[in-house]
Protein backbone atom coordinates (compact mmCIF):
# COMPACT_ATOMS: atom_id res chain seq x y z
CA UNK A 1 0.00 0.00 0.00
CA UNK A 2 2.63 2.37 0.61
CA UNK A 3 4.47 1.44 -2.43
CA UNK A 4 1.13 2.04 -4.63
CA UNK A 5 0.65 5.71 -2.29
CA UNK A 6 4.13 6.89 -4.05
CA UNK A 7 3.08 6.28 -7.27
CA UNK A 8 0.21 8.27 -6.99
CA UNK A 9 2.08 10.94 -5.03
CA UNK A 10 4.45 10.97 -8.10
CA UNK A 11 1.47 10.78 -10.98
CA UNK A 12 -0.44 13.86 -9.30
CA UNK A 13 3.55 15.96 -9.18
CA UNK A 14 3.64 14.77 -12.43
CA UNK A 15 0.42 15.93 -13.77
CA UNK A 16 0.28 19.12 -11.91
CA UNK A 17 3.85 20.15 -13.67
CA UNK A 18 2.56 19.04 -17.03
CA UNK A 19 -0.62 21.21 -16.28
CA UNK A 20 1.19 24.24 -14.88
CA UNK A 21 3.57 24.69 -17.16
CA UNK A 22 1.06 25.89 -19.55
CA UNK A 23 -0.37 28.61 -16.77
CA UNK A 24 2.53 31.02 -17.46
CA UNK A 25 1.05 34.40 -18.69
CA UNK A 26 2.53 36.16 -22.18
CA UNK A 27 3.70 39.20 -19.96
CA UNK A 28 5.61 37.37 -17.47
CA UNK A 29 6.14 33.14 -18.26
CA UNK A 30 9.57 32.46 -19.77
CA UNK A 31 7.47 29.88 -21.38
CA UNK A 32 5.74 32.42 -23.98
CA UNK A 33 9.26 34.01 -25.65
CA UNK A 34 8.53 37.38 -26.62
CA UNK A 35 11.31 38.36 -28.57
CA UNK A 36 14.85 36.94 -30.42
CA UNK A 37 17.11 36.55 -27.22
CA UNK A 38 14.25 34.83 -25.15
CA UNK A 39 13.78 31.96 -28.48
CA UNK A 40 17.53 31.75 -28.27
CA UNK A 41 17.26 31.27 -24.73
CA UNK A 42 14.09 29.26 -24.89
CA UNK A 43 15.57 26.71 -27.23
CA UNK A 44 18.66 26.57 -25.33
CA UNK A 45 15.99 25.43 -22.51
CA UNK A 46 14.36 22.78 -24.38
CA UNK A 47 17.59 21.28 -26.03
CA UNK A 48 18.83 20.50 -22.25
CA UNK A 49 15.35 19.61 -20.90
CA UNK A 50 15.71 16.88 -24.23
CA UNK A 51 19.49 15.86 -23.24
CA UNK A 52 17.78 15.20 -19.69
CA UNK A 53 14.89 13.63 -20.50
CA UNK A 54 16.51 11.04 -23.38
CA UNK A 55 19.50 10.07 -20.29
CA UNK A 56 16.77 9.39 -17.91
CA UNK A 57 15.05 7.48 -20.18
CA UNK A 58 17.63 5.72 -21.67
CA UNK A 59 18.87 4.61 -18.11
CA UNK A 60 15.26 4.02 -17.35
CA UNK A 61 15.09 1.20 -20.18
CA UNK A 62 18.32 -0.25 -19.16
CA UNK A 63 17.72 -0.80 -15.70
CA UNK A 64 14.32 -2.97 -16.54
CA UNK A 65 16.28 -4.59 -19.18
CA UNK A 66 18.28 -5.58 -16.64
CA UNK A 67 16.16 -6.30 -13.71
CA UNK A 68 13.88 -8.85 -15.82
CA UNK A 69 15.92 -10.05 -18.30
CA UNK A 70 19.13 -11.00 -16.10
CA UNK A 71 17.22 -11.75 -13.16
CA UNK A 72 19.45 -13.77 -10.30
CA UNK A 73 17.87 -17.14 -10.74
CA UNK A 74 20.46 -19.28 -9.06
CA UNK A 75 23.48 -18.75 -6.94
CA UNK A 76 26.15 -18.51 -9.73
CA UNK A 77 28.09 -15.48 -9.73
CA UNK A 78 27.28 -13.61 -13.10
CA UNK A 79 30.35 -12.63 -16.06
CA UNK A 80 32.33 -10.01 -14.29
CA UNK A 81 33.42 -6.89 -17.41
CA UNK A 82 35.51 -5.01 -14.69
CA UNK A 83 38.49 -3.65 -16.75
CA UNK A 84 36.51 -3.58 -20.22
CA UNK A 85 38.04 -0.97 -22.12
CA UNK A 86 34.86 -1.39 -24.96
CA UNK A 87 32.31 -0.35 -21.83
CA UNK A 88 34.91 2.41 -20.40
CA UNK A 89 35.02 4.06 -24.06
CA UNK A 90 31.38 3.98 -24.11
CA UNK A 91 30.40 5.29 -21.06
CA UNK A 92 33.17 7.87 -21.21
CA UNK A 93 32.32 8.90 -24.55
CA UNK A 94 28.80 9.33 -24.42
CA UNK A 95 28.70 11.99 -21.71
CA UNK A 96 31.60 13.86 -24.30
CA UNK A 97 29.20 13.96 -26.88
CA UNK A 98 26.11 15.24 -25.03
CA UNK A 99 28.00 17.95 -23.46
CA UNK A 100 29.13 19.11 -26.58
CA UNK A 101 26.20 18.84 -28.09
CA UNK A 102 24.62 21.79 -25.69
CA UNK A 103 28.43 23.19 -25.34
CA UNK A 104 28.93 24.11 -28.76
CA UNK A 105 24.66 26.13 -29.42
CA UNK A 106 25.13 27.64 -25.63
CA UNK A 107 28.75 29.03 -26.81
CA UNK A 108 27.63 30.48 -29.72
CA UNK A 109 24.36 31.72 -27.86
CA UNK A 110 26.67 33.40 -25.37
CA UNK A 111 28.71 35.33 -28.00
CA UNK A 112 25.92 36.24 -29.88
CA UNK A 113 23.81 37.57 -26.59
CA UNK A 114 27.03 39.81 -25.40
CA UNK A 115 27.68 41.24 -28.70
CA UNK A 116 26.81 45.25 -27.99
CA UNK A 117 29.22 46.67 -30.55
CA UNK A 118 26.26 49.28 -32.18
CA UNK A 119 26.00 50.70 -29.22
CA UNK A 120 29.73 51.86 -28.87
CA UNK A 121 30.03 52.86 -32.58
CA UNK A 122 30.36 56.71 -33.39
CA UNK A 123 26.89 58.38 -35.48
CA UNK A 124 25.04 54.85 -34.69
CA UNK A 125 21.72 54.70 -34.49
CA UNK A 126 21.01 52.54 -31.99
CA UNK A 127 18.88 53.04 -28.99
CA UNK A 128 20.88 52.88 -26.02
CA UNK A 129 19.05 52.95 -22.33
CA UNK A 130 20.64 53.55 -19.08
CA UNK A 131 18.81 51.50 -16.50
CA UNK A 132 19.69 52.24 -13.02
CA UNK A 133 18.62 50.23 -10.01
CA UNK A 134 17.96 51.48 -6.86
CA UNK A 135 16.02 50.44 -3.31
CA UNK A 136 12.92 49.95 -4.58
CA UNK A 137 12.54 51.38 -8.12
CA UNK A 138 13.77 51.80 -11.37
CA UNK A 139 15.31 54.31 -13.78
CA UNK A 140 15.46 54.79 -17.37
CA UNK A 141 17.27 57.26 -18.97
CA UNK A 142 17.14 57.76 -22.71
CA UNK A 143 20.73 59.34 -23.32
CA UNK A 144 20.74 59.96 -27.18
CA UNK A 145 16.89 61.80 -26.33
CA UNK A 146 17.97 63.66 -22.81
CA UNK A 147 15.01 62.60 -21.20
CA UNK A 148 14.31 60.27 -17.97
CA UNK A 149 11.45 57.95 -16.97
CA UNK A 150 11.18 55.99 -14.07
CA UNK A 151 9.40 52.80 -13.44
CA UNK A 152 7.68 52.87 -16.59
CA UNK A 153 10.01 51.66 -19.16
CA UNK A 154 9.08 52.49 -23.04
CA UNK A 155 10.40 50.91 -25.99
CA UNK A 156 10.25 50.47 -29.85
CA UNK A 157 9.27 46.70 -31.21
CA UNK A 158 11.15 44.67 -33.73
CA UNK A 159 14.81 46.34 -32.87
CA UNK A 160 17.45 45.95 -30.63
CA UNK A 161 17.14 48.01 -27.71
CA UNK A 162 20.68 48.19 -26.17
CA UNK A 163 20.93 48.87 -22.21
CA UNK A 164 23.63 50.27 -19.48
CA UNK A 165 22.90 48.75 -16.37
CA UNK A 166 24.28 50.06 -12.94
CA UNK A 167 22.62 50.05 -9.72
CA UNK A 168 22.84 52.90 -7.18
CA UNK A 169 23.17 51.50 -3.64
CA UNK A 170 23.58 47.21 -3.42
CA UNK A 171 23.06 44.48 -6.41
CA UNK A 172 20.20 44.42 -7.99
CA UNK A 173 18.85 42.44 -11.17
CA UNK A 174 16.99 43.39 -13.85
CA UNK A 175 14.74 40.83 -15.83
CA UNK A 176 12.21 41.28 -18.31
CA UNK A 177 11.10 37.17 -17.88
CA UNK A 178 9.23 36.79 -21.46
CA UNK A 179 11.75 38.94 -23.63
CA UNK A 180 15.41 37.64 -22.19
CA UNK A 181 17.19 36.71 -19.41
CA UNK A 182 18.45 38.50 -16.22
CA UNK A 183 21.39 40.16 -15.88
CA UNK A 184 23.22 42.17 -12.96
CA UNK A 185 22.96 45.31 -12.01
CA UNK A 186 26.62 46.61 -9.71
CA UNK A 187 27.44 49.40 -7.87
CA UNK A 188 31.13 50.27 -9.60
CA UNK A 189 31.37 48.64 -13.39
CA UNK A 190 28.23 49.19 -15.97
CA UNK A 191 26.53 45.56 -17.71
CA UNK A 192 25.75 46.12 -21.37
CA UNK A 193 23.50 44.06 -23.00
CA UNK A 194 20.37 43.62 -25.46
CA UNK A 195 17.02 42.68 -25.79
CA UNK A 196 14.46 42.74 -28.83
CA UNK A 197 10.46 43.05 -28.25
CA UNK A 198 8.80 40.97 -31.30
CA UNK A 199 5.69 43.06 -32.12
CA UNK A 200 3.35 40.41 -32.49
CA UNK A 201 3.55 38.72 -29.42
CA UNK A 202 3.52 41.93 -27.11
CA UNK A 203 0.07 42.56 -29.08
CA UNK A 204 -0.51 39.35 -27.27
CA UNK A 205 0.31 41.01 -23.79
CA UNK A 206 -1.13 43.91 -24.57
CA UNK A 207 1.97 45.87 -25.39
CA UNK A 208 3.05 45.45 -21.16
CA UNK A 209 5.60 43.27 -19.92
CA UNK A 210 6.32 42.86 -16.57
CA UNK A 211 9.87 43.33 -15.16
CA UNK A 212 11.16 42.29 -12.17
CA UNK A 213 14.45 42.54 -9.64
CA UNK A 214 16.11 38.93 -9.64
CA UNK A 215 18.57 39.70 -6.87
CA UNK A 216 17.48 39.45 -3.10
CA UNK A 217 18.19 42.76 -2.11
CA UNK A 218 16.23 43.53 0.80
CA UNK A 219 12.52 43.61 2.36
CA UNK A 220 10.65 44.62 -0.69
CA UNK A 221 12.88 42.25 -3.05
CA UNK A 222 9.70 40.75 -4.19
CA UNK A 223 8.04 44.26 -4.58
CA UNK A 224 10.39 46.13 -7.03
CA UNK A 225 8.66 45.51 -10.19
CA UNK A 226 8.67 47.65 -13.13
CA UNK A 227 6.38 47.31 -16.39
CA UNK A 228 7.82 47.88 -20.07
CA UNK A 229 5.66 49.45 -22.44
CA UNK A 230 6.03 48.56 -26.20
CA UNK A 231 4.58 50.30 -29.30
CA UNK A 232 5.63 50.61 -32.76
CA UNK A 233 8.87 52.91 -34.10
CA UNK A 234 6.37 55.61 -35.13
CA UNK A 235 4.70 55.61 -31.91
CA UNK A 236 7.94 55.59 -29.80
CA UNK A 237 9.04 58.61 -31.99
CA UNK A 238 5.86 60.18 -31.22
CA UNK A 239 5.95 59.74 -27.31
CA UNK A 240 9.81 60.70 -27.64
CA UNK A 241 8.93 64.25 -28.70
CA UNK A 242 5.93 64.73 -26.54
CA UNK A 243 8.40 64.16 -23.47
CA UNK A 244 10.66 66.38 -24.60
CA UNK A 245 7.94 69.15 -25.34
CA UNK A 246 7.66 69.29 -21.72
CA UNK A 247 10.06 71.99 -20.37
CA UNK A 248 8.34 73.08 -17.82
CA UNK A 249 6.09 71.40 -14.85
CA UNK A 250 2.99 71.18 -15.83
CA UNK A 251 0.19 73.51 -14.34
CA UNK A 252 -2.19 72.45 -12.31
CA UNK A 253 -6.15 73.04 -13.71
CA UNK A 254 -8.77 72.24 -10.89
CA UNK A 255 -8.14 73.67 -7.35
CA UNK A 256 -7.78 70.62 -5.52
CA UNK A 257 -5.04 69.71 -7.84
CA UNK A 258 -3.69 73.50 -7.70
CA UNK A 259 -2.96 73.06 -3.95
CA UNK A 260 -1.47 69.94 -4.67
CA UNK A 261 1.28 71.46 -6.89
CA UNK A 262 2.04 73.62 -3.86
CA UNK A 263 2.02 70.79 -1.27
CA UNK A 264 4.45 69.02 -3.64
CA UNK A 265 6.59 71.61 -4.57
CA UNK A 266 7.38 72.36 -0.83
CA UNK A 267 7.19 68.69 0.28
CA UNK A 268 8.38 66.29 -2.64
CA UNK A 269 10.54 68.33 -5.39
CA UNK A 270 13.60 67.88 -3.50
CA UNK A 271 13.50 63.92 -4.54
CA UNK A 272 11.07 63.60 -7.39
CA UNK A 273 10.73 65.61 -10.69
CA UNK A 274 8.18 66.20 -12.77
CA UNK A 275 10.30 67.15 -16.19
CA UNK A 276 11.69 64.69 -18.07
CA UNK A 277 15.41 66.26 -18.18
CA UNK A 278 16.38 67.61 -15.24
CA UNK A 279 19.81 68.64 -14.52
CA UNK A 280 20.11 66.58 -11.85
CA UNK A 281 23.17 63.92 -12.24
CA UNK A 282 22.30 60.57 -11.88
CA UNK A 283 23.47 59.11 -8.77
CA UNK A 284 22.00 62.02 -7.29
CA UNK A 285 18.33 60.79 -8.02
CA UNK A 286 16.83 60.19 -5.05
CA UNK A 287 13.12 58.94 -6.29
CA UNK A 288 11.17 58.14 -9.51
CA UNK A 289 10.81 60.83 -12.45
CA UNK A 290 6.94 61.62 -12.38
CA UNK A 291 6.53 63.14 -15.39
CA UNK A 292 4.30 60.99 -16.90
CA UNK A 293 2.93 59.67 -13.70
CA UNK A 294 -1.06 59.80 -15.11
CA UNK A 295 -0.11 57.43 -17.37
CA UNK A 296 1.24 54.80 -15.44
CA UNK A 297 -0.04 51.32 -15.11
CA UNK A 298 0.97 50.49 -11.30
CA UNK A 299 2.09 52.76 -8.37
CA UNK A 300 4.84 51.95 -6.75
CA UNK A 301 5.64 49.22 -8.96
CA UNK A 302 3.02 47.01 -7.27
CA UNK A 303 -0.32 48.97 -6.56
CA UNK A 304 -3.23 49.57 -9.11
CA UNK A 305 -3.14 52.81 -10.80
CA UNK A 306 -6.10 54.53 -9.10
CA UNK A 307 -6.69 57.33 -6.66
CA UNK A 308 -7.87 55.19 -4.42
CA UNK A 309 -4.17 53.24 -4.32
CA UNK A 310 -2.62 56.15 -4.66
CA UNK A 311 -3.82 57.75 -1.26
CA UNK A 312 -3.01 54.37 0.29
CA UNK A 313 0.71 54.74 -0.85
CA UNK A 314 0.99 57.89 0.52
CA UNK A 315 -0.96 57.45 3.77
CA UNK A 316 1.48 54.61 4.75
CA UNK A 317 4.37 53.71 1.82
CA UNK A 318 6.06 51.48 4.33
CA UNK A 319 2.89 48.74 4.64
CA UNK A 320 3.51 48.56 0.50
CA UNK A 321 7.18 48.53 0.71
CA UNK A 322 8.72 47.92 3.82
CA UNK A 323 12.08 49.61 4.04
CA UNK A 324 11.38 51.95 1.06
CA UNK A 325 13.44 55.27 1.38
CA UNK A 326 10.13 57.57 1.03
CA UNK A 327 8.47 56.29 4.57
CA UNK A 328 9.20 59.15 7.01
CA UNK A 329 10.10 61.88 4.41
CA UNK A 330 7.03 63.87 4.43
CA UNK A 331 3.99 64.84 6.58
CA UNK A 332 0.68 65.15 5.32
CA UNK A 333 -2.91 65.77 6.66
CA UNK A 334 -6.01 63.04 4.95
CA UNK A 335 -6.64 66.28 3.04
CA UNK A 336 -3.45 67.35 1.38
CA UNK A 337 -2.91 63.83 0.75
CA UNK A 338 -6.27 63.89 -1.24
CA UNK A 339 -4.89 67.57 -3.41
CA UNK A 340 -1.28 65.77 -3.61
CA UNK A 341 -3.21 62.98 -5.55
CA UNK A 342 -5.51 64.54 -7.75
CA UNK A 343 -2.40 66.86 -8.42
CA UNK A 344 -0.42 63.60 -9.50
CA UNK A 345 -3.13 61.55 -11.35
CA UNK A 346 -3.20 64.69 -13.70
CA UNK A 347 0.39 64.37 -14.49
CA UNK A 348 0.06 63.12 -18.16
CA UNK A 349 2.36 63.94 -21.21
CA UNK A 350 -0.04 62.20 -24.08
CA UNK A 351 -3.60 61.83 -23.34
């Protein structure tokens, strides 16, 4: 009976992987490539998964050939092949050949993944983004387009997208699970690499990936998200100018949201802004560019974008994201916190 309870423990494991391995969503699942480094990747995946699977099974067959066919049936002592140089050739080349089999696609993989030479070449055209990590956000700064987002990262589909990634206080990672793989973000040398967003299949997403931080760095590890918006060259080009139209904070219309503006400019300016090229050098950033903050999908990374969330975030940012730098920085009444959010939800550069 306890034999025949295993099995079944092992069919329902079994079953339940088979069926959850389809549950992964096309933003997020690793499972759903969205773009040319995550096939690479993604075939690298199932070319080991196959190397596995054939060895187990291979051994698998063996070992009931074995167990039935050259069953003990009396007490002689079977043909001993200790010192068989035929069975030491095979078993030792074997392993030689699988290895190189995945060796030889994951070297080439490897090379082809780190090469970032456009974005070092003089008068190229390629889009480079600096992506800086920090405790618990993101930054993205555009550096051929002198502008600056933060948590809201917006690219072009079906190009390479070179990035600069650096992270401001301790490690950090930075993954985009259904477009590539993670890589790295230090403190004291920059990681260059690239990614490419296929068109069709973030039409499938709706044109949002999620991003996440793959390095336990604190608390709200599990909390620093970021989304990645995708649209087409045109449209990028489009949203590219309207950032840079905006030179000046943007003014305030209804008088909730005019009071607002002034609570903020006495009580946040000193660590957000609300242009999307300030002068400000980059390690000197202290919170998320809000520019664009209207237009956001999440707050704080995590939170729905409504007012509603919004006043939560403020009321108490530390419940959402313990150990988050912004928790004790300000003091606000339930009503300025209501002006400081209609004052923020009207933050939009396109409509």
């Amino acid at each position: 009976m306890k034999r025949l309870a295993k099995w079944r423990l092992i069919s329902i494991f079994a079953i339940l992987s088979l069926i959850l391995s389809g549950c992964g969503e096309p933003f997020l699942s690793t499972l759903r490539p969205a773009g040319e480094v995550a096939d690479i990747q993604y075939d690298l995946m199932k070319l080991s998964t196959l190397i596995m699977v054939g060895v187990i099974v291979v051994v698998m067959v063996i070992f009931f050939i074995v167990m039935f066919k050259f069953r003990r049936k009396d007490e002689k002592i079977p043909k001993q092949v200790e010192g068989s140089h035929k069975l030491e050739i095979i078993w030792t080349v074997i392993p030689i050949l699988l290895l190189l089999l995945l060796a030889v696609p994951t070297v080439s993989a490897t090379f082809k993944l780190a090469d970032v030479s456009p974005m070092d070449k003089k008068d190229s055209d390629a889009l480079v983004i600096n992506v800086r990590s920090n405790l618990y956000w993101w930054e993205f700064e555009y550096p051929g387009h002198g502008i600056v987002t933060g948590q809201d990262l917006v690219v072009p589909t079906d190009e390479k997208v070179y990035f600069n990634l650096i992270s401001s206080d301790v490690k950090h990672s930075f993954w985009v699970p259904a477009v590539g793989g993670k890589l790295d973000t230090n403190t004291e040398n920059v990681n260059k690499f690239w990614l490419e967003f296929d068109s069709a299949k973030a039409k499938e997403a709706g044109d949002l990936f999620y991003g996440k931080c793959a390095e336990l760095c604190g608390p709200s590890h599990a909390l620093m998200d970021f989304k990645v918006k995708t649209m087409s060259r045109d449209d990028f080009d489009n949203w590219v100018a309207d950032m840079k139209d905006v030179e000046e904070p943007k003014l305030a219309e209804t008088e909730s949201a005019q009071r607002g503006q002034e609570i903020f400019n006495k009580s946040c300016i000193g660590c957000h802004a609300v242009t999307p090229a300030n002068g400000t050098p980059p390690e000197a950033r202290r919170a998320p560019n809000l520019t664009n903050f209207g237009e956001r999908s999440r707050i704080a990374g995590v939170l729905d974008h409504s007012e509603e969330d919004l006043k939560k975030w403020l009321t108490d940012p530390e419940k959402y994201k313990p150990g988050n730098l912004m928790t004790g920085s300000y003091d606000l009444t339930e009503e300025q916190i209501n002006d400081v959010t209609e004052y923020l939800m009207g933050l939009k550069v396109q409509e």
